[in-house]
C-alpha atoms as a PDB file:
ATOM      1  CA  UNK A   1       0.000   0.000   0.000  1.00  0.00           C
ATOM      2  CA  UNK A   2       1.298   3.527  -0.632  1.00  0.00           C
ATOM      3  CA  UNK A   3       1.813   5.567   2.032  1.00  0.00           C
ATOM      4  CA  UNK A   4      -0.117   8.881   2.513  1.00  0.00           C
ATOM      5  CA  UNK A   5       1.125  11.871   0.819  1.00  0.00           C
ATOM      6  CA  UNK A   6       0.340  14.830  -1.339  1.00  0.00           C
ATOM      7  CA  UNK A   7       1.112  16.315  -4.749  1.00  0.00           C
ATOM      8  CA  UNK A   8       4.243  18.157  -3.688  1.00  0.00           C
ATOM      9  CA  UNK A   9       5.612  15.659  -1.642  1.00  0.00           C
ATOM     10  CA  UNK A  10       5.189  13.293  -4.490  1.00  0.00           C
ATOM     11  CA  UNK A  11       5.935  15.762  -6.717  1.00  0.00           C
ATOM     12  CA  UNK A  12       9.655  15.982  -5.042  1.00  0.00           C
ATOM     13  CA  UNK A  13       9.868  12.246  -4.655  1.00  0.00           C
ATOM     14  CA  UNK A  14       9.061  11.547  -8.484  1.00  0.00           C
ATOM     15  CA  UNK A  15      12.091  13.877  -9.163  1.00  0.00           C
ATOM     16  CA  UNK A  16      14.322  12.600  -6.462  1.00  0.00           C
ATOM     17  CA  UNK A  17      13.981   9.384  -7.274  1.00  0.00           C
ATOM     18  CA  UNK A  18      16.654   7.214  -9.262  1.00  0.00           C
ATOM     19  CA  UNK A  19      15.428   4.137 -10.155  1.00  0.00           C
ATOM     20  CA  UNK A  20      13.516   5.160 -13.771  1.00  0.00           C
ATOM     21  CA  UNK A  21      10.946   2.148 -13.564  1.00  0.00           C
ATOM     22  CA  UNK A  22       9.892   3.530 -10.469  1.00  0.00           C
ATOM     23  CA  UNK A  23      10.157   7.068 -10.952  1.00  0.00           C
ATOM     24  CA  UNK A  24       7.497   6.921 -13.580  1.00  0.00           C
ATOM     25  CA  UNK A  25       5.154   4.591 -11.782  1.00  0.00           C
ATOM     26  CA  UNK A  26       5.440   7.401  -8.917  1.00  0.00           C
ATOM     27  CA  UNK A  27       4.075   9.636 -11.879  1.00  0.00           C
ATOM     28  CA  UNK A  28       1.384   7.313 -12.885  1.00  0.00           C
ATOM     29  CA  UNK A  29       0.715   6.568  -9.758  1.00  0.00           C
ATOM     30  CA  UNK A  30       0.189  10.340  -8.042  1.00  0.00           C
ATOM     31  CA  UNK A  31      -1.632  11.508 -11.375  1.00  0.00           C
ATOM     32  CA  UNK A  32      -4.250   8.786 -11.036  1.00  0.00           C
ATOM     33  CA  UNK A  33      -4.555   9.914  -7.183  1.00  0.00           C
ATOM     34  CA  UNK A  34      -4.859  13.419  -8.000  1.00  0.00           C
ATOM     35  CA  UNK A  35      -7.377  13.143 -10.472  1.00  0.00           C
ATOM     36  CA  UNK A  36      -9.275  10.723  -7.842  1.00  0.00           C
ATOM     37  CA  UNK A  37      -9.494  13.408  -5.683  1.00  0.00           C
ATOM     38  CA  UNK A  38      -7.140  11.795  -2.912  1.00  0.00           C
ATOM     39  CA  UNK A  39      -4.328  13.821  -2.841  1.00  0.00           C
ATOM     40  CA  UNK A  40      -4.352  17.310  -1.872  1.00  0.00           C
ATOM     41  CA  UNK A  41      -1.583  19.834  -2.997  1.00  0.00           C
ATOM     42  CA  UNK A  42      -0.318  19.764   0.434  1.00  0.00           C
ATOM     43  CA  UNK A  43       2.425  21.951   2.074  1.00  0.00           C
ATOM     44  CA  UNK A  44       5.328  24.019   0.201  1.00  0.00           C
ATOM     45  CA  UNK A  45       8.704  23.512   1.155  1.00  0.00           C
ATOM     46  CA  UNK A  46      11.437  25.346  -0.586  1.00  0.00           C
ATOM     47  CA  UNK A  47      13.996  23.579   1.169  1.00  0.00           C
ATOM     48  CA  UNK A  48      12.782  20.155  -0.402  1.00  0.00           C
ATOM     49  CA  UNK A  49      13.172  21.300  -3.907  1.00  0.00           C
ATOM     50  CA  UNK A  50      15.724  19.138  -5.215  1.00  0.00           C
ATOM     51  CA  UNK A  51      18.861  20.699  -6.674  1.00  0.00           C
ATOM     52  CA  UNK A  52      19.194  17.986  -8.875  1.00  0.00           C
ATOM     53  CA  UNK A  53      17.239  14.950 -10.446  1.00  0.00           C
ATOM     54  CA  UNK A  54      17.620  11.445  -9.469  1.00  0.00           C
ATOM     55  CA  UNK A  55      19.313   9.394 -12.256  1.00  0.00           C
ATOM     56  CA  UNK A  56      20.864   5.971 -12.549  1.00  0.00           C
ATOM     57  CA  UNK A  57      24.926   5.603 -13.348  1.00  0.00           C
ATOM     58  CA  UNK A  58      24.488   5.398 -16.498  1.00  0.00           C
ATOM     59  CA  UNK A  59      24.527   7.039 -19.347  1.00  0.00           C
ATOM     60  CA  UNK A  60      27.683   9.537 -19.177  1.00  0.00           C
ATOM     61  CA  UNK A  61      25.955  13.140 -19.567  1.00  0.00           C
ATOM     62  CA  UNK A  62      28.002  15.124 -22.226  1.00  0.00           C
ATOM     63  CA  UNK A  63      28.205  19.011 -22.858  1.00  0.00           C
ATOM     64  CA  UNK A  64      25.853  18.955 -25.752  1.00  0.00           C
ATOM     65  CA  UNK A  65      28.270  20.621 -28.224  1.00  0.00           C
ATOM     66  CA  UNK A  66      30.404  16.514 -27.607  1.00  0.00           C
ATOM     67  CA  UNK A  67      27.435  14.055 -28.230  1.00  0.00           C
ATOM     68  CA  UNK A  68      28.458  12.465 -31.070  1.00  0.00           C
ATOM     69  CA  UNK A  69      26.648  12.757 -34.374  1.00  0.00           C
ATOM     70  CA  UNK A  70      24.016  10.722 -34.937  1.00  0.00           C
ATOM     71  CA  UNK A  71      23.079   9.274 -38.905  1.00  0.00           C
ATOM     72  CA  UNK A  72      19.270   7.530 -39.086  1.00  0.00           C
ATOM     73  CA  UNK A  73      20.490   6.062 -42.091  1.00  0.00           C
ATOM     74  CA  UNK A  74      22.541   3.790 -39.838  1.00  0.00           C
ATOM     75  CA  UNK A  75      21.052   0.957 -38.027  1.00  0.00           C
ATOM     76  CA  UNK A  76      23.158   2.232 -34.863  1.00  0.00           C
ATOM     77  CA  UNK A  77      22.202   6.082 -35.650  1.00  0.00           C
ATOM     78  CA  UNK A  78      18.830   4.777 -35.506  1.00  0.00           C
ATOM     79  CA  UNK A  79      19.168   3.137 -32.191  1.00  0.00           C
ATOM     80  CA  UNK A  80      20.977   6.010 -30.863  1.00  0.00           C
ATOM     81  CA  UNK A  81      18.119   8.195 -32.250  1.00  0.00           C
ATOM     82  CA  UNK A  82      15.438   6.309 -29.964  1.00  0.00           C
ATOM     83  CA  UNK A  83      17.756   6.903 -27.162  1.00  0.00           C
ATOM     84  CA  UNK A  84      17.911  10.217 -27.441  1.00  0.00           C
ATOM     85  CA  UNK A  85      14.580  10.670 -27.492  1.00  0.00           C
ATOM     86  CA  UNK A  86      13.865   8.093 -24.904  1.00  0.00           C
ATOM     87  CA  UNK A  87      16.445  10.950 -22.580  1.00  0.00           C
ATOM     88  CA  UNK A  88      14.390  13.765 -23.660  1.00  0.00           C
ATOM     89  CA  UNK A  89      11.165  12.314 -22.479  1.00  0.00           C
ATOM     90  CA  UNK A  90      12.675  11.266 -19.285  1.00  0.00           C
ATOM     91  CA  UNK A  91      14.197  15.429 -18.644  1.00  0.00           C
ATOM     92  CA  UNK A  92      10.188  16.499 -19.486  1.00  0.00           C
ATOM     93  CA  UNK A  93       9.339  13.982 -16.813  1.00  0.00           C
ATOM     94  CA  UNK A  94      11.379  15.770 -14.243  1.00  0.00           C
ATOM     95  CA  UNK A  95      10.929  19.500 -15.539  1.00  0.00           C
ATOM     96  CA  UNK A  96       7.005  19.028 -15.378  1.00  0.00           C
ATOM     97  CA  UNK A  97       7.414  17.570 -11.682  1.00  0.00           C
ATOM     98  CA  UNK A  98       9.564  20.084 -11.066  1.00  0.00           C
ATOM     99  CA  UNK A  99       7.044  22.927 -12.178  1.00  0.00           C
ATOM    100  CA  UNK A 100       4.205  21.382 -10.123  1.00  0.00           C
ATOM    101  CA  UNK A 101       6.248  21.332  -7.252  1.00  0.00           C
ATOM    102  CA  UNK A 102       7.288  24.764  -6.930  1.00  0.00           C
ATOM    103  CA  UNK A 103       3.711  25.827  -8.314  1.00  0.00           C
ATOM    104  CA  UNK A 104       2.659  24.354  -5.205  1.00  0.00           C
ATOM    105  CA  UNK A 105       3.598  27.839  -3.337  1.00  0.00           C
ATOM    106  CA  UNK A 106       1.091  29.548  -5.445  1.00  0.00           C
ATOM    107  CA  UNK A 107      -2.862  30.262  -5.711  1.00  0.00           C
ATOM    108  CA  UNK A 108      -3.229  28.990  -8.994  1.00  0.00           C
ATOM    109  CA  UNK A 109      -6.308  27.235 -10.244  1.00  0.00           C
ATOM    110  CA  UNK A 110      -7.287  23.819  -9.512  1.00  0.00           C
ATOM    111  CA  UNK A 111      -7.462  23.585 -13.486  1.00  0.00           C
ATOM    112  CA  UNK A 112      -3.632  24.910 -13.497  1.00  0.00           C
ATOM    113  CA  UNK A 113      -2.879  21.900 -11.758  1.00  0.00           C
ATOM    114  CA  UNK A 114      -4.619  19.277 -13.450  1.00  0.00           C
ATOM    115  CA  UNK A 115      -3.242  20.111 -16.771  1.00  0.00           C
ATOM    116  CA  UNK A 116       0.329  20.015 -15.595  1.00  0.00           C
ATOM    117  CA  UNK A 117      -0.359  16.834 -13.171  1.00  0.00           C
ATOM    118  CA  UNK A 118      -1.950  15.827 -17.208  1.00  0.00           C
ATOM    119  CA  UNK A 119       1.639  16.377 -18.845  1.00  0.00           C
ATOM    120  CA  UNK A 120       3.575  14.623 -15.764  1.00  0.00           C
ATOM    121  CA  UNK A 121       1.816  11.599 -16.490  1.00  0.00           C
ATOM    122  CA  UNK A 122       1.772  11.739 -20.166  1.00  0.00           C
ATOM    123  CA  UNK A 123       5.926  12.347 -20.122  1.00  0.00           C
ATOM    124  CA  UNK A 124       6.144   9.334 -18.114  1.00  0.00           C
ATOM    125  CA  UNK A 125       3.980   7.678 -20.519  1.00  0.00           C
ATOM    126  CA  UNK A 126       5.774   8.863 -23.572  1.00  0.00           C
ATOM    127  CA  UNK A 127       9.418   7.587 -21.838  1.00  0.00           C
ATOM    128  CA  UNK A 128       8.175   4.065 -21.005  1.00  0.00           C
ATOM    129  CA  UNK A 129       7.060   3.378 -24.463  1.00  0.00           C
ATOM    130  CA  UNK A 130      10.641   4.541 -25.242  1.00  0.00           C
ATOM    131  CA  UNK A 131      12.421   2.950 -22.968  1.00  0.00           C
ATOM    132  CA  UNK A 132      10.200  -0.858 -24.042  1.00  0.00           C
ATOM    133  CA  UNK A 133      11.237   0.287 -27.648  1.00  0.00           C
ATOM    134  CA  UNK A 134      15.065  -0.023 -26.541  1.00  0.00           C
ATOM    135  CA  UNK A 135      14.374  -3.033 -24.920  1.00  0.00           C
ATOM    136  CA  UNK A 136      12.803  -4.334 -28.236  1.00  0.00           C
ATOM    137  CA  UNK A 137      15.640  -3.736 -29.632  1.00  0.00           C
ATOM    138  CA  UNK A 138      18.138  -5.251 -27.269  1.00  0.00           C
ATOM    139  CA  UNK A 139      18.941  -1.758 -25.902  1.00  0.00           C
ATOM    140  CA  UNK A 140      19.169  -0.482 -22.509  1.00  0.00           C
ATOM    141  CA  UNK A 141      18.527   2.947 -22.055  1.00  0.00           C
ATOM    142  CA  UNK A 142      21.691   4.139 -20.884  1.00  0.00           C
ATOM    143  CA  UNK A 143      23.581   2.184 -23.824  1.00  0.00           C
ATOM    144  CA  UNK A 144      24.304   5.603 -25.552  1.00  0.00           C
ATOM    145  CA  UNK A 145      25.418   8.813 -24.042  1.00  0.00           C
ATOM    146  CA  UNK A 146      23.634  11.594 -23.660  1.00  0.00           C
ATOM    147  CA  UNK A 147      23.358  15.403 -22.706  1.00  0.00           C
ATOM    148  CA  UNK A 148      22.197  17.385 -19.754  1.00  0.00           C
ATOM    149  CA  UNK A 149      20.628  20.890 -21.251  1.00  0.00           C
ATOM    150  CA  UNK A 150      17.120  20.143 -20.343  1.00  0.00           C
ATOM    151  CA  UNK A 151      17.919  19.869 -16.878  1.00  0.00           C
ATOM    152  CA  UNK A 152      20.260  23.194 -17.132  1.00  0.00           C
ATOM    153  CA  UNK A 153      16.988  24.750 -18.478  1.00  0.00           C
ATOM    154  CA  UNK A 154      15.079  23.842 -15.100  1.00  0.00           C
ATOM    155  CA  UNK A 155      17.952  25.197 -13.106  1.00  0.00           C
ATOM    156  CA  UNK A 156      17.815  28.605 -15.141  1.00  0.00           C
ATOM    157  CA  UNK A 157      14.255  29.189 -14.028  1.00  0.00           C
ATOM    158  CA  UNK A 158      14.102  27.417 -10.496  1.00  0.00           C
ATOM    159  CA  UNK A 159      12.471  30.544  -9.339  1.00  0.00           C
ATOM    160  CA  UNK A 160      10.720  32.090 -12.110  1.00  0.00           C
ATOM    161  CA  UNK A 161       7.586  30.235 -13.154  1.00  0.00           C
ATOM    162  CA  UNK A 162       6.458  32.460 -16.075  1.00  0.00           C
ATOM    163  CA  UNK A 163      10.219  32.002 -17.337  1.00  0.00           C
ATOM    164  CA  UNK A 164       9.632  28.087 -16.758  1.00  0.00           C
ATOM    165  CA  UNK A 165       6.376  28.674 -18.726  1.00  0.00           C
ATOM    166  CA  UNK A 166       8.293  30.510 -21.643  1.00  0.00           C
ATOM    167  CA  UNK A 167      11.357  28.302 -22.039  1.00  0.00           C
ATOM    168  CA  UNK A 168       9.891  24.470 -21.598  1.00  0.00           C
ATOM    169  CA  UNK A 169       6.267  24.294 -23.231  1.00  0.00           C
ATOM    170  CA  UNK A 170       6.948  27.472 -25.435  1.00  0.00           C
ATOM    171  CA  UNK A 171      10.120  26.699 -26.878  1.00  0.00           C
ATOM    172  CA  UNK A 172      11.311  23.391 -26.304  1.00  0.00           C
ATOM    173  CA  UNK A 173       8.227  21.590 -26.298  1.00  0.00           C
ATOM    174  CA  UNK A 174       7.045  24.070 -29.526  1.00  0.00           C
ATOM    175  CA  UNK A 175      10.465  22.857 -31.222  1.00  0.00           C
ATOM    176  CA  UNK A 176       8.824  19.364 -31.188  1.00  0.00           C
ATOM    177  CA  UNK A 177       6.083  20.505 -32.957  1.00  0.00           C
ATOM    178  CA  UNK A 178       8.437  21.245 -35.639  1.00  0.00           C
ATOM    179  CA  UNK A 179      10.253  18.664 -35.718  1.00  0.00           C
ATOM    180  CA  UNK A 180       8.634  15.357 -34.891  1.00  0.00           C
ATOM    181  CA  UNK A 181       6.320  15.459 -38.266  1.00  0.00           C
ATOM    182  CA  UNK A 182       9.323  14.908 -40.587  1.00  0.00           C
ATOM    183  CA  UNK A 183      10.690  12.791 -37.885  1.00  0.00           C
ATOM    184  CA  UNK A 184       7.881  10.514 -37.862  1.00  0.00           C
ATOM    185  CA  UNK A 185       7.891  10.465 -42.094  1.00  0.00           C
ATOM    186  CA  UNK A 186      11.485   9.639 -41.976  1.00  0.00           C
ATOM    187  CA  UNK A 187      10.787   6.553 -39.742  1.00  0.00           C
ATOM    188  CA  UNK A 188       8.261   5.514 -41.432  1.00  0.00           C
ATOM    189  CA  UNK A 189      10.469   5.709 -44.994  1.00  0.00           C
ATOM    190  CA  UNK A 190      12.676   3.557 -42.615  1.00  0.00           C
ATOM    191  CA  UNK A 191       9.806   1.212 -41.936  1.00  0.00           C
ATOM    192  CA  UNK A 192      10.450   1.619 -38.357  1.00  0.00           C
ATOM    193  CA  UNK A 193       6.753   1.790 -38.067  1.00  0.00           C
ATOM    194  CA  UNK A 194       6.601   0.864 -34.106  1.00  0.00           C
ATOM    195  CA  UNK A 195       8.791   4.574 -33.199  1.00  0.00           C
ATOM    196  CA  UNK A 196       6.581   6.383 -36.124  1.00  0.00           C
ATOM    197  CA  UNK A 197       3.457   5.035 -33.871  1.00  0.00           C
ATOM    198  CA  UNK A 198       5.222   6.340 -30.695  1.00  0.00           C
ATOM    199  CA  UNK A 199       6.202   9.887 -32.062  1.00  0.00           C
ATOM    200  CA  UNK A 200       2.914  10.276 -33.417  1.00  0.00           C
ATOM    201  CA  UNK A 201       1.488   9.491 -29.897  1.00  0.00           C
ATOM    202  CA  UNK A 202       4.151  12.503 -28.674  1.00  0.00           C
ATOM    203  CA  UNK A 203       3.592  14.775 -31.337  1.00  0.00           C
ATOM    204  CA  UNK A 204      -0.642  14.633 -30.336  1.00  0.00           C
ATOM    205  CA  UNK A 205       0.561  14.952 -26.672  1.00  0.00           C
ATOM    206  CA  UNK A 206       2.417  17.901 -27.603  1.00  0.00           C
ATOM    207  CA  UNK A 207       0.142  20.096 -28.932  1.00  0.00           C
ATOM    208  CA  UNK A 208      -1.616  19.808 -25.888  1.00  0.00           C
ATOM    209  CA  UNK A 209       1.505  20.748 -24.176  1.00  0.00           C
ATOM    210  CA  UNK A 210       1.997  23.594 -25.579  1.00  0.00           C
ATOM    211  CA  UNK A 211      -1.241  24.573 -25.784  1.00  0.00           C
ATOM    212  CA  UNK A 212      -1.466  24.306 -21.702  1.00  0.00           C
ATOM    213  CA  UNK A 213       1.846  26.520 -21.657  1.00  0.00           C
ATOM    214  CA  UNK A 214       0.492  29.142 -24.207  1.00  0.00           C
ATOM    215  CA  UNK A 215      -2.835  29.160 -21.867  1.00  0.00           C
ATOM    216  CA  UNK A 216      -1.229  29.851 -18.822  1.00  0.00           C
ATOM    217  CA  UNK A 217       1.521  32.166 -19.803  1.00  0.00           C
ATOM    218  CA  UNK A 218      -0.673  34.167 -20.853  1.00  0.00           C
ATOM    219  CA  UNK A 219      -3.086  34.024 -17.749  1.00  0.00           C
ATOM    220  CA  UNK A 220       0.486  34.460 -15.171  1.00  0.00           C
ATOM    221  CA  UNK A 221       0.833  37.697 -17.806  1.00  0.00           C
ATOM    222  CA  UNK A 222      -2.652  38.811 -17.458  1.00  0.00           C
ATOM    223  CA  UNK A 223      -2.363  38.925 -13.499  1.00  0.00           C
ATOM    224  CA  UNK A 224       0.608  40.676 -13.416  1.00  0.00           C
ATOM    225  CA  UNK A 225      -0.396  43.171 -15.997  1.00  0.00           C
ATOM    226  CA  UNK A 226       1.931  41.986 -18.801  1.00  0.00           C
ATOM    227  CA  UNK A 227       2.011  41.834 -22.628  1.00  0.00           C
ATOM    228  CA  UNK A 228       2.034  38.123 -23.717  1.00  0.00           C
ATOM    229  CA  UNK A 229       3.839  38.263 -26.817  1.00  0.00           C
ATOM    230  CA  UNK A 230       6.424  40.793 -25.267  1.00  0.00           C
ATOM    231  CA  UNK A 231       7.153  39.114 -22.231  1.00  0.00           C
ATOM    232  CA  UNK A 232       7.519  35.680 -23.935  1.00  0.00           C
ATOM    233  CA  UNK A 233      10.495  37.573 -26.089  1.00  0.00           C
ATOM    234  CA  UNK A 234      11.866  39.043 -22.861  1.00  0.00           C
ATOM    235  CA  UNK A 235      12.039  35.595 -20.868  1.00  0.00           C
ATOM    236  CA  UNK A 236      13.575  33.852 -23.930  1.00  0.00           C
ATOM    237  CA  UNK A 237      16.355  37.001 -24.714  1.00  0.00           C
ATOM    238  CA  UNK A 238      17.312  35.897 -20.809  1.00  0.00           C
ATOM    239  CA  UNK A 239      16.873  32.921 -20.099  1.00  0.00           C
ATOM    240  CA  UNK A 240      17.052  30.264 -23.093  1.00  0.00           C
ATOM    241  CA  UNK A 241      21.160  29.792 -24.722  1.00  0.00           C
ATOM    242  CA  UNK A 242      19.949  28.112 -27.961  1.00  0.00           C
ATOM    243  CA  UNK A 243      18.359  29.257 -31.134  1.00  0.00           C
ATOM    244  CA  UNK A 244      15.283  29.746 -32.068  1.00  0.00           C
ATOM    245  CA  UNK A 245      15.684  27.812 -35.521  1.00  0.00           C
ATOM    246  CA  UNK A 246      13.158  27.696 -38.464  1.00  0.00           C
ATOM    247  CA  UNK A 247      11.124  26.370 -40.037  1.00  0.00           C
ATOM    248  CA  UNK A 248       8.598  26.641 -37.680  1.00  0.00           C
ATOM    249  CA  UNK A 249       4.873  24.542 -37.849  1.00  0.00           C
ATOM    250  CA  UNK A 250       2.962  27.880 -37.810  1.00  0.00           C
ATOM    251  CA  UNK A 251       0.152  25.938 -37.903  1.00  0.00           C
ATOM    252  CA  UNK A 252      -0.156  23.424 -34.810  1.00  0.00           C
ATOM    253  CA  UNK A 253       1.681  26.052 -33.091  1.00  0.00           C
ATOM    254  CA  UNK A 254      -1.112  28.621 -33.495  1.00  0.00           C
ATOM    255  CA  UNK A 255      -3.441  25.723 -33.161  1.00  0.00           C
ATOM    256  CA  UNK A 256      -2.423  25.890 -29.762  1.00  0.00           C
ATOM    257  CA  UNK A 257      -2.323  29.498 -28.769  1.00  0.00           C
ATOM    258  CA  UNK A 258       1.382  30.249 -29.635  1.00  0.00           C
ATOM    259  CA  UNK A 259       0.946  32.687 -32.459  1.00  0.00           C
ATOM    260  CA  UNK A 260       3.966  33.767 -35.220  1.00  0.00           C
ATOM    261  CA  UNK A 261       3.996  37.205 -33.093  1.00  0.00           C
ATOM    262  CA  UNK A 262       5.282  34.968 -30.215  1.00  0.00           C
ATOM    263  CA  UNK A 263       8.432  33.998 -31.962  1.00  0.00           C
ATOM    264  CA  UNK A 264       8.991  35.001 -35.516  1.00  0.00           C
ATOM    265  CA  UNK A 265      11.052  38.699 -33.936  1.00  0.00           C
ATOM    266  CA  UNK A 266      13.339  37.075 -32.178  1.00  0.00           C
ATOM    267  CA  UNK A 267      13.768  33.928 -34.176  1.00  0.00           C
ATOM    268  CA  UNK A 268      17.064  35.701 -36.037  1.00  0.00           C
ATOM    269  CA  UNK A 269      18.681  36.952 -32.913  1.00  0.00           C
ATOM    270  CA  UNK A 270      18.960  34.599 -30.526  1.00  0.00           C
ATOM    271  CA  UNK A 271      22.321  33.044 -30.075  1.00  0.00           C
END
């Protein structure tokens, strides 16, 4: 039986914890109890927050400018394709835990809450079908190396939500919206057709994503008496080190709420 807690507390604990199986039953787990009503959102603790997430030995985390190249057209560019995406999903598992927790000191809405507690459990569910497609393929994750920048991005807005806002749904989780279309048509051309099923299941989850992001960015903006659009440009000038790279999906991304005006000034200047 699982002991009592609430959705910080298990909020921290899905983050602290190492072991990856359980980490994401931990998410499973205290999204089912939240949207059963039997969890509250409990106590804030600052002093809980974890610095860092749990992780297992393995794999060695590289700057990203030394992970080696990667060619799909290679069965072992393929396999170290997977695994980087299998790493991705598991850094959105701990970044959305991460945001709930330390949205747990707020007033935000119930709704807030369920639509983040939403994304925890779908990352979780998006890394386990990774991680089973490694094992499909006689693959461990951990077998490749990998890089840490997600996590950096967490650390650059541990105390800013509406930069956490900006930076993870509206940039790097928009970036998948670009991306993951071609990705899934050059798996398919591969006739890897079990990862094209899995990226398509990502890419649907992602518009919500980003849709949720857009949605509450812009309600954080509203309360504080901020311009959207202006802020989002702001945020990104300060906080994000990468580059906002075309071509962009215009389309799902206004689909869900982040318009061009978002992103198309800035695209050509950040570096």
């Amino acid at each position: 039986m699982r002991q009592s807690y609430d959705l910080f507390s298990g909020a921290v604990a899905i983050v602290k914890e190492p072991d990856l199986a359980k980490k994401t039953e931990l998410a499973l787990n205290l999204s089912h109890d939240w949207f059963h009503r039997k969890v509250a959102k409990g106590r804030y603790d600052e002093e809980a927050l974890p610095q860092n997430p749990g992780r297992p030995e393995k794999p060695a985390l590289l700057p990203p400018g030394k992970m080696p190249k990667r060619n799909l057209n290679s069965e072992k560019g393929r396999r170290a394709h997977i695994h980087a995406l299998a790493h991705i999903e598991l850094g959105a598992v701990d970044l959305t835990w991460d945001l709930i927790a330390r949205s747990c000191g707020t007033n935000l809405p119930r709704t807030y809450f369920d639509n983040w507690v939403q994304v925890g459990m779908e990352e979780a569910k998006h890394f386990r079908l990774l991680d089973q497609r490694l094992k499909d393929l006689s693959l461990q994750y951990g077998d490749f190396p990998a890089h840490d920048g997600l996590w950096q991005s967490c650390a650059e807005t541990a105390h800013d939500l509406l930069a956490r806002l900006a930076i993870i749904p509206l940039v790097l989780e928009a970036r998948g919206l670009d991306i993951t279309p071609p990705m899934i048509d050059k798996t398919k051309a591969l006739e890897d057709f079990a990862t094209a099923k899995i990226l398509e299941t990502i890419y649907n989850d992602e518009k919500r994503h980003v849709a949720f992001g857009a949605k509450w960015f812009r309600y954080m903006c509203d309360c504080e008496g901020k311009r959207p659009a202006e802020t989002f440009q702001q945020l990104v000038r300060k906080h994000f080190r990468g580059t906002l790279k075309p071509p962009f999906n215009d389309k799902a991304r206004s689909a869900a709420g982040l318009t061009p005006q978002f992103y198309k000034p800035i695209a050509s200047i950040i570096g």
